[in-house]
Protein backbone atom coordinates (compact mmCIF):
# COMPACT_ATOMS: atom_id res chain seq x y z
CA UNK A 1 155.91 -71.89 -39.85
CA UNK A 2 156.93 -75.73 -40.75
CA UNK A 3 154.68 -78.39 -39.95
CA UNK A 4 155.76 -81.23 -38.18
CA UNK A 5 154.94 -83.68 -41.26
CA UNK A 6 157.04 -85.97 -43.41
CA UNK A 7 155.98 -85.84 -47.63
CA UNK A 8 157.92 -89.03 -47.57
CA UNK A 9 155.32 -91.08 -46.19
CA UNK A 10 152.41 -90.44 -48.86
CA UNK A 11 151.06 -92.44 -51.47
CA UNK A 12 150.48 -90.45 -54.59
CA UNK A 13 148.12 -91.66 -57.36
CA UNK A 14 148.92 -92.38 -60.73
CA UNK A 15 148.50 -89.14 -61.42
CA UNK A 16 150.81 -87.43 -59.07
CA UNK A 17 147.80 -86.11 -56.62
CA UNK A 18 146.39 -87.09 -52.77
CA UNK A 19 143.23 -85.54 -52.16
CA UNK A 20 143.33 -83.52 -49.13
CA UNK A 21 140.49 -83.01 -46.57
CA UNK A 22 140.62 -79.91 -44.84
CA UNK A 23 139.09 -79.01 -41.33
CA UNK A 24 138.69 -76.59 -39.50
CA UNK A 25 140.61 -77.36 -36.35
CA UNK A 26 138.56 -75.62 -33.47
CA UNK A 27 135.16 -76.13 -35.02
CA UNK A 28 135.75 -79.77 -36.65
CA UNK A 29 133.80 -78.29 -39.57
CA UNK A 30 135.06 -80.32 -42.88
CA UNK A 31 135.61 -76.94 -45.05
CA UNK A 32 136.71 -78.54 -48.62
CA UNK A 33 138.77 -81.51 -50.11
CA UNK A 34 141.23 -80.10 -52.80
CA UNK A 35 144.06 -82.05 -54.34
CA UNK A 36 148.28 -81.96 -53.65
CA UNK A 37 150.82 -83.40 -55.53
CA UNK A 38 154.46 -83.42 -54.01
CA UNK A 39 155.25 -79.79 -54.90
CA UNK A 40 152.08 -78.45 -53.11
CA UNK A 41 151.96 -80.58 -50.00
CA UNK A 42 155.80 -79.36 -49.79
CA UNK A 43 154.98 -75.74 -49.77
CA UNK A 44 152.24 -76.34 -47.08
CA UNK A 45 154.32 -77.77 -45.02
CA UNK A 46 157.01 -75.54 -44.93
CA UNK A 47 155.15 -72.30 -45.29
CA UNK A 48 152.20 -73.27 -42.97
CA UNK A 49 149.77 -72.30 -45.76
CA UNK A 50 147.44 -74.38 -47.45
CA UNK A 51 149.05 -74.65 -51.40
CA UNK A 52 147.03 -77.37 -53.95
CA UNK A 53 147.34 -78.61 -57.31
CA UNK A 54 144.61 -77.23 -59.96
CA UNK A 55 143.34 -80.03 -62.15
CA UNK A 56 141.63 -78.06 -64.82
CA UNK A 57 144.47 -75.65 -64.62
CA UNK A 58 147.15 -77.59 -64.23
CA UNK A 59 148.97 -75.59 -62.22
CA UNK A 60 149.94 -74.86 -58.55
CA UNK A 61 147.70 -72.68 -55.92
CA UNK A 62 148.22 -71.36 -52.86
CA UNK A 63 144.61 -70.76 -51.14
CA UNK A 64 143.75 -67.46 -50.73
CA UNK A 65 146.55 -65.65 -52.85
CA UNK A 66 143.68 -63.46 -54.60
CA UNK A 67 141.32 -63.48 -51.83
CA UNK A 68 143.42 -62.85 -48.67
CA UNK A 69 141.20 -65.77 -47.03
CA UNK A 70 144.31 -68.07 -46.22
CA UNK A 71 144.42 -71.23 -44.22
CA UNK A 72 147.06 -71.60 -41.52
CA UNK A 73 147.95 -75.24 -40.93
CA UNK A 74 147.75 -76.33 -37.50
CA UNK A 75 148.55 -79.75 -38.45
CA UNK A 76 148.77 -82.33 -41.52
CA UNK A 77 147.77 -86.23 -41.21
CA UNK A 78 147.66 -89.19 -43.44
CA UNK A 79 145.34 -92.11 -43.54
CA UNK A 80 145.70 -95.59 -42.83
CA UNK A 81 145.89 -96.29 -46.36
CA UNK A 82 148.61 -93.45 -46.45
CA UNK A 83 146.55 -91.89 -49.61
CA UNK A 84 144.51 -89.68 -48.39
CA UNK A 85 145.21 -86.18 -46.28
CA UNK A 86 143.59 -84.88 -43.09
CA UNK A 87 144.63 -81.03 -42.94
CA UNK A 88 143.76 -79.25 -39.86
CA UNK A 89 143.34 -75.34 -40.27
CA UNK A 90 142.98 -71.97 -39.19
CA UNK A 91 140.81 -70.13 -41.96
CA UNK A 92 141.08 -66.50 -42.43
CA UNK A 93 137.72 -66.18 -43.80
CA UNK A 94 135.50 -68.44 -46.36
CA UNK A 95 136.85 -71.06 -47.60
CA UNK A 96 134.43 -71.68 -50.46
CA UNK A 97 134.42 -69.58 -53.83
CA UNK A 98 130.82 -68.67 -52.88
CA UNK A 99 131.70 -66.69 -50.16
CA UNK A 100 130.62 -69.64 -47.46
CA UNK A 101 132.59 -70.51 -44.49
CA UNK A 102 132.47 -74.36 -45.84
CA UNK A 103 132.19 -75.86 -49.67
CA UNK A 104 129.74 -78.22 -47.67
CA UNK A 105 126.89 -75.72 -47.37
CA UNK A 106 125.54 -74.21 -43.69
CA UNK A 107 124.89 -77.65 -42.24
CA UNK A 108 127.79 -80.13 -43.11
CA UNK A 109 127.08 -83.62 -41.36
CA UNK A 110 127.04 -83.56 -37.69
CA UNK A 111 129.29 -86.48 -35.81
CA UNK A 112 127.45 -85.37 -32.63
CA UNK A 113 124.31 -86.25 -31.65
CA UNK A 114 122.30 -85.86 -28.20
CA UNK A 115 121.97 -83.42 -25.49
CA UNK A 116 125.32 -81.45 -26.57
CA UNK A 117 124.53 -81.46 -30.28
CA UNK A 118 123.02 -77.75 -29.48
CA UNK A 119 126.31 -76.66 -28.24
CA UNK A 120 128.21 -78.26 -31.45
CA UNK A 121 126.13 -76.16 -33.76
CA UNK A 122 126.46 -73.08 -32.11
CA UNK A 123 130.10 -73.30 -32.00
CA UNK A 124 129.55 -73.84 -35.96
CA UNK A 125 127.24 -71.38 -36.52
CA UNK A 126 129.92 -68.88 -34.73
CA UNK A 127 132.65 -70.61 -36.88
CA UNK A 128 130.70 -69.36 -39.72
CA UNK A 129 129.82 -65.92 -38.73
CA UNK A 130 133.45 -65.42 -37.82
CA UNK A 131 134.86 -66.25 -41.47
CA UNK A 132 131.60 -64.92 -43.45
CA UNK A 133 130.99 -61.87 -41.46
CA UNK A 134 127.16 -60.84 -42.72
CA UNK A 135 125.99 -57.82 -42.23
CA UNK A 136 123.74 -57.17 -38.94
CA UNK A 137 124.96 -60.38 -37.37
CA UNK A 138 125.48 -59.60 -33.77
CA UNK A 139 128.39 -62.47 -33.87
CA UNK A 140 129.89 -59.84 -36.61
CA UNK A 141 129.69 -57.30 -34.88
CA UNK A 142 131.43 -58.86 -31.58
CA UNK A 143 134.37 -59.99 -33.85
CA UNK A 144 134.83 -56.62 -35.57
CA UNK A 145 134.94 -55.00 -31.98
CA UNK A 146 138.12 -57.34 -31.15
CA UNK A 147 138.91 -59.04 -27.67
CA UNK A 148 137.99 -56.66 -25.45
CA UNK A 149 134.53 -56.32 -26.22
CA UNK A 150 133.75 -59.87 -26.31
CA UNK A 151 135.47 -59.78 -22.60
CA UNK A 152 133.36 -57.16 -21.44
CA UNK A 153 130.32 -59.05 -22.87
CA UNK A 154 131.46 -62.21 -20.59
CA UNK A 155 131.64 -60.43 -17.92
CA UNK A 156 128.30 -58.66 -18.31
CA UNK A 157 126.43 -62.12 -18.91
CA UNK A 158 128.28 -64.06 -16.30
CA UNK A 159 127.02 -61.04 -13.44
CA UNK A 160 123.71 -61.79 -15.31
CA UNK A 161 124.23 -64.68 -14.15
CA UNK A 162 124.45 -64.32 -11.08
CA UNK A 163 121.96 -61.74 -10.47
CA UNK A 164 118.99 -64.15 -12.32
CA UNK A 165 120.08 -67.11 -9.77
CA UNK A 166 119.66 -64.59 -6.68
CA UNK A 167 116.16 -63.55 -8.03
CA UNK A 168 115.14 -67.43 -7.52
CA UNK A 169 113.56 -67.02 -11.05
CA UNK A 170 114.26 -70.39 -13.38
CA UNK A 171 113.39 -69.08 -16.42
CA UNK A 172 115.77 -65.62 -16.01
CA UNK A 173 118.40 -68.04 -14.94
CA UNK A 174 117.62 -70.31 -18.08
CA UNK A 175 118.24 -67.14 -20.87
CA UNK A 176 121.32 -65.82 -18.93
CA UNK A 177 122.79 -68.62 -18.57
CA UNK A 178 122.27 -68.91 -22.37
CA UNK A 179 123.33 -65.98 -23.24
CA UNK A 180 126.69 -66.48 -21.05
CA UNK A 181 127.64 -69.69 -22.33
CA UNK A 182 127.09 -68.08 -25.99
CA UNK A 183 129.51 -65.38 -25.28
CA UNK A 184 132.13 -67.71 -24.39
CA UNK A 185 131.71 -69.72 -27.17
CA UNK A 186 132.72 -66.33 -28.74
CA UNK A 187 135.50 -65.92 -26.87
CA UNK A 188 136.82 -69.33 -27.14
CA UNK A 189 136.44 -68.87 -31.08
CA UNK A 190 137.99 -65.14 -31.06
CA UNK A 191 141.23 -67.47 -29.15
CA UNK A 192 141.23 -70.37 -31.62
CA UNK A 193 140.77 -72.86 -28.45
CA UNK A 194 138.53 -75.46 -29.66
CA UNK A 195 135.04 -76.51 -26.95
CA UNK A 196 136.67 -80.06 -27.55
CA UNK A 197 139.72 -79.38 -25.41
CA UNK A 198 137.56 -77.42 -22.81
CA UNK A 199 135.43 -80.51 -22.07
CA UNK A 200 138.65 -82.62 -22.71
CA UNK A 201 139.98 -81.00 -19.42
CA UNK A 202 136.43 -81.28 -17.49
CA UNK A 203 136.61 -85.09 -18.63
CA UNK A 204 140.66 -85.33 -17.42
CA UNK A 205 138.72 -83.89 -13.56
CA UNK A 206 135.87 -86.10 -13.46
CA UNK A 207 138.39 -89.13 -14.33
CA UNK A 208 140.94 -87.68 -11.49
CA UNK A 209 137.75 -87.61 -8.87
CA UNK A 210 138.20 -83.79 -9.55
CA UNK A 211 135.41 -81.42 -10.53
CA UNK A 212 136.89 -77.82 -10.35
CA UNK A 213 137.39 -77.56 -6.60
């Protein structure tokens, strides 16, 4: 799939190369910075894959070609400066050598702070279990049962739900609810729908006087 991105418009360095920041585009997570000269930022564009340029090697790459952990390219921006790149993607698994979801370790910096920063690192800590898959993680196990068994699971925790907040009891209410908005955080991951455009559209609401109803 071509991406909607003109070469034309980048700076290159001296040497040929743009370094290239790649995210992940549902979780925000910053998974590596690589480097493109014209060839590779050419191939990603019009394949839809992530493709660098090896320094020591000296010599072309396209990400994943020996792992099978590819990058699909939801979208490629340039900086102010127009020397820098801001490559949004879809990983199929780690994107670090290691074996890690992100080159940045478990806990890259955080641009959220506050009373939703708990949500922000669960959706990152699902973001990780998704691409690293480690054994006995229950997230693992959800993604390797597909779609329909994170569905059911929604629909388990949101009755739950609902039976905790007939019992009148707080705390039951408190772990379901938990436990529900988890799931969905699942779900929203297994779909590639990033929590940002989910509390985009309760923001549009609230703006329009509208809250669901």
């Amino acid at each position: 799939m071509k991406i909607g991105f003109d070469p034309g418009r980048v700076k290159f360095g001296p040497d040929g190369l743009v370094p290239a920041v790649v995210q992940d585009a549902v979780s925000k997570d910053v998974l590596m910075v690589a480097w493109m000269n014209e060839e590779a930022l050419r191939r990603t564009v019009e394949s839809g894959e992530t493709w660098f340029y090896s320094r020591s090697r000296r010599e072309l790459w396209h990400k994943g070609a020996t792992s099978g952990n590819t990058q699909k390219v939801v979208s490629v921006a340039v900086d102010c400066d127009a020397d820098t790149l801001l490559v949004r993607v879809l990983p199929a698994g780690p994107a670090c050598h290691n074996g890690t979801f992100s080159c940045f370790g478990d806990e890259p910096p955080s641009a959220v702070s506050g009373r939703f920063f708990p949500l922000e690192r669960l959706e990152r800590v699902i973001a990780r279990r998704e691409a690293e898959r480690p054994e006995g993680s229950y997230t693992t196990y959800l993604f390797e049962r597909g779609l329909d068994k994170i569905l059911k699971k929604v629909g388990e925790e949101a009755a739950e739900t609902i039976i905790a907040a007939k019992n009148g009891s707080d705390d039951e209410l408190r772990m379901e609810t938990a436990d529900l908005l988890y799931h969905l955080l699942v779900l929203l991951r297994e779909r590639k729908l990033p929590l940002d455009d989910v509390l985009a559209e309760l923001d549009r609401r609230a703006a329009g006087g509208k809250t669901g109803s």
